[in-house]
Protein backbone atom coordinates (compact mmCIF):
# COMPACT_ATOMS: atom_id res chain seq x y z
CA UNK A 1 -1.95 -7.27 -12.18
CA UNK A 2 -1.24 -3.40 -13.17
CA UNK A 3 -1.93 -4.25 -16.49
CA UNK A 4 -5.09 -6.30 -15.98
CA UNK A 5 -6.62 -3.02 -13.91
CA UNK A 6 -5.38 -0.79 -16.93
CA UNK A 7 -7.28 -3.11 -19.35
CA UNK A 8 -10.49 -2.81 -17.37
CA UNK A 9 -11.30 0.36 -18.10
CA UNK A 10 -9.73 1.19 -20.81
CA UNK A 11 -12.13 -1.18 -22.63
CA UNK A 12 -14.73 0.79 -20.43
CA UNK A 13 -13.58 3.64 -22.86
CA UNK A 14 -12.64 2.15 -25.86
CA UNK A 15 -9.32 2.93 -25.89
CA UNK A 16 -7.18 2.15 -29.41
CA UNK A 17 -5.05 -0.90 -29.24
CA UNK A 18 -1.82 1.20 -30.62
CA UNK A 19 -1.88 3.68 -27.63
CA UNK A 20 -2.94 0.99 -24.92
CA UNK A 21 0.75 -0.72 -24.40
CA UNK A 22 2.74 2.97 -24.12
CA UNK A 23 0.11 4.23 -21.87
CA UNK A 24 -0.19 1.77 -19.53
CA UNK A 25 3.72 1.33 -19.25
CA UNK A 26 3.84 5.40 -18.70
CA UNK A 27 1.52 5.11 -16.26
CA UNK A 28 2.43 2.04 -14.38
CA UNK A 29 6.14 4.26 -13.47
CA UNK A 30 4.00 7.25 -11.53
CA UNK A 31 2.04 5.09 -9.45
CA UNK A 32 2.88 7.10 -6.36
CA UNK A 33 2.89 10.26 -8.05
CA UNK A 34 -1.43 11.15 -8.61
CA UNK A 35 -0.69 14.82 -10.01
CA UNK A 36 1.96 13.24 -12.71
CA UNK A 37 0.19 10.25 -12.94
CA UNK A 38 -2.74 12.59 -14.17
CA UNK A 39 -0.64 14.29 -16.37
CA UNK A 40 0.03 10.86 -18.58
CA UNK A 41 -3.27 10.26 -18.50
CA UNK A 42 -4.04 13.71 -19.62
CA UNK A 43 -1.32 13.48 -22.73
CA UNK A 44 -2.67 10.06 -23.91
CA UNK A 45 -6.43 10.49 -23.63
CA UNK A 46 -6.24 13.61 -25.62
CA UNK A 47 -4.99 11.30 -28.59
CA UNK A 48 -8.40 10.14 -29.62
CA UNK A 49 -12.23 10.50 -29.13
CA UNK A 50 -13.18 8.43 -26.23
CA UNK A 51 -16.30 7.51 -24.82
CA UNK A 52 -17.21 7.27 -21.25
CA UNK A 53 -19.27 4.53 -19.63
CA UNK A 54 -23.04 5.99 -18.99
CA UNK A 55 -23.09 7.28 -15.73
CA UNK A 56 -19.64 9.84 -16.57
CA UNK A 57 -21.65 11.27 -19.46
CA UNK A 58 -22.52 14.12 -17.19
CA UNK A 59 -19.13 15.19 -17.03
CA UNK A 60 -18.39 14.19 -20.44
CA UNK A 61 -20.69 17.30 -21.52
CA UNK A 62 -18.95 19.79 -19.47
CA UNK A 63 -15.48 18.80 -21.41
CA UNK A 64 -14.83 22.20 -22.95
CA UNK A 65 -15.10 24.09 -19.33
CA UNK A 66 -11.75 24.56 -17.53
CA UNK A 67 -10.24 21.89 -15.79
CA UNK A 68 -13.03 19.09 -16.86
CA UNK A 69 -10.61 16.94 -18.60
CA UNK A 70 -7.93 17.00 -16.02
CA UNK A 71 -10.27 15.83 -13.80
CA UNK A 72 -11.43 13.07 -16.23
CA UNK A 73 -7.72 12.31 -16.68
CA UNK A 74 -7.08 12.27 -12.96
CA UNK A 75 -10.15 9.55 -12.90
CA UNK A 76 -9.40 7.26 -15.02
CA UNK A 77 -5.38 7.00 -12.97
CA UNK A 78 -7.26 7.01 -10.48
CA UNK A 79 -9.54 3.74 -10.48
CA UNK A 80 -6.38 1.79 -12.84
CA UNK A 81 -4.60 2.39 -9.89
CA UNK A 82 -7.63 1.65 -7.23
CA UNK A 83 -8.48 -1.68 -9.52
CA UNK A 84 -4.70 -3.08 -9.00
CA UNK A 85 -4.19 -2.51 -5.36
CA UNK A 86 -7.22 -4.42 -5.34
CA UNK A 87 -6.28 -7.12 -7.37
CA UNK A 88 -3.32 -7.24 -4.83
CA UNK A 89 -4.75 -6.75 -1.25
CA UNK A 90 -7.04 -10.03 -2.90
CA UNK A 91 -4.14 -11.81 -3.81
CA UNK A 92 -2.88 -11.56 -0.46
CA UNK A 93 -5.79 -12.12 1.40
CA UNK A 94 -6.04 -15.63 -0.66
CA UNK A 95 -2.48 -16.27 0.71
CA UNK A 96 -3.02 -16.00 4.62
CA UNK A 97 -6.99 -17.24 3.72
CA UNK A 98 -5.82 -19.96 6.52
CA UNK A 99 -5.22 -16.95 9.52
CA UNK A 100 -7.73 -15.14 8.15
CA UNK A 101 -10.40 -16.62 6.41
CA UNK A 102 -13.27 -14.46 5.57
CA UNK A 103 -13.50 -11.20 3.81
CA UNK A 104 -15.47 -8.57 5.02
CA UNK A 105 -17.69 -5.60 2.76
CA UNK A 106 -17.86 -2.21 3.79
CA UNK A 107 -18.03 0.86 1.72
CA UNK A 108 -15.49 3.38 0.81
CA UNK A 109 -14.23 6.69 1.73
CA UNK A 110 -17.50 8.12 -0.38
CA UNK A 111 -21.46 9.36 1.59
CA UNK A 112 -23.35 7.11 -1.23
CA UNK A 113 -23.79 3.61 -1.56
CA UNK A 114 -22.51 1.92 -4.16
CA UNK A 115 -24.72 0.55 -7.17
CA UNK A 116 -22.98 -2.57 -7.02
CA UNK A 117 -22.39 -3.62 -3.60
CA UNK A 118 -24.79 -1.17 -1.23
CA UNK A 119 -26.86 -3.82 -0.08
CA UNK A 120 -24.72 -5.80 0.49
CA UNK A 121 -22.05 -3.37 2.97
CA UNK A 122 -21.06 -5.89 6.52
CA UNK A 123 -21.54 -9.00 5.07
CA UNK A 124 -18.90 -11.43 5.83
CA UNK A 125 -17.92 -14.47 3.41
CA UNK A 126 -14.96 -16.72 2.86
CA UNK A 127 -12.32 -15.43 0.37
CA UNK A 128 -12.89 -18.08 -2.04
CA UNK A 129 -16.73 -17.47 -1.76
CA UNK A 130 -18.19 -17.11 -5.74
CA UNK A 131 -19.37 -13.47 -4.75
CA UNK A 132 -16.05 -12.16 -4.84
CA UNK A 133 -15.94 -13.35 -8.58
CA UNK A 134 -19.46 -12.92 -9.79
CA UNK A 135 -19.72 -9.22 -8.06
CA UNK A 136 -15.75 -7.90 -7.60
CA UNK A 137 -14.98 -4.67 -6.36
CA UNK A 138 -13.94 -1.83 -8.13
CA UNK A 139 -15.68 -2.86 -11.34
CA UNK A 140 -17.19 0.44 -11.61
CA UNK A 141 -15.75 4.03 -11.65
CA UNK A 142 -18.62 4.40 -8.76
CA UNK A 143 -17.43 1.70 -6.87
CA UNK A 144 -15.21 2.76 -3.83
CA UNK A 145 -15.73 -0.84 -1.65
CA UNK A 146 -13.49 -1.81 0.38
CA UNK A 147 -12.96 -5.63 2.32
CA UNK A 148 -10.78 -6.54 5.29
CA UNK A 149 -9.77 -9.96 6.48
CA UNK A 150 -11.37 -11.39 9.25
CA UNK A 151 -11.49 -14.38 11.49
């Protein structure tokens, strides 16, 4: 699943085929390290030009100031890593689907709604329900959704 996440977006960014298998191995061993986990990131996207998806361009622009790419590093760790524990709180919550059988939407730790899922936040749908495959969480680098199981 760690690798499926790390694909994600790093065809979000157009990331080189000969860097993608080192880097997502590096990265998969700090998973519960965020400043070191950074650091990879930091080391391997500095290897080639990348592009971010449209809404990041903002902070693609301010690059050259102090600290910018860190924090761009620190990002993209930070949603591979967001994107797998997703892909494994939804594996589990198709294994005890018979306990608990619906998923419930609400947003993340984050003041905005999200673009992909705002109006949407409360609604409450079996785990195999389509949604959760036509609109899945965590898509996006805005995306901070989060479900829990339900009865």
């Amino acid at each position: 699943m760690f690798r499926k996440a790390f694909t994600l977006y790093a065809d979000q960014i157009a990331m080189p085929d000969t860097i993608r298998k080192p880097f997502c191995a590096e990265l998969k061993r700090w998973d519960h390290s965020p400043r070191d986990a950074a650091k990879v990131a930091e080391k391997y996207l500095s290897t080639f030009d990348f592009t971010w998806p449209d809404g990041l361009v903002f902070l693609r622009e301010y690059q050259g100031r102090r600290g910018t790419f860190k924090q761009l590093a620190a990002l993209f760790a930070g949603c591979v890593y967001s994107k797998h524990r997703f892909f494994d709180q939804f594996e589990m919550a198709k294994r005890t689907s018979r306990a608990f059988p619906n998923l419930i939407l609400s947003r993340g730790p984050v003041m905005q709604s999200c673009p992909i899922h705002g109006d949407k936040e409360g609604i409450i749908l079996p785990v195999y329900d389509n949604y959760w495959q036509e609109y899945p969480l965590r898509e996006s680098v805005f995306c901070r959704c989060r479900v829990r199981q339900t009865k």
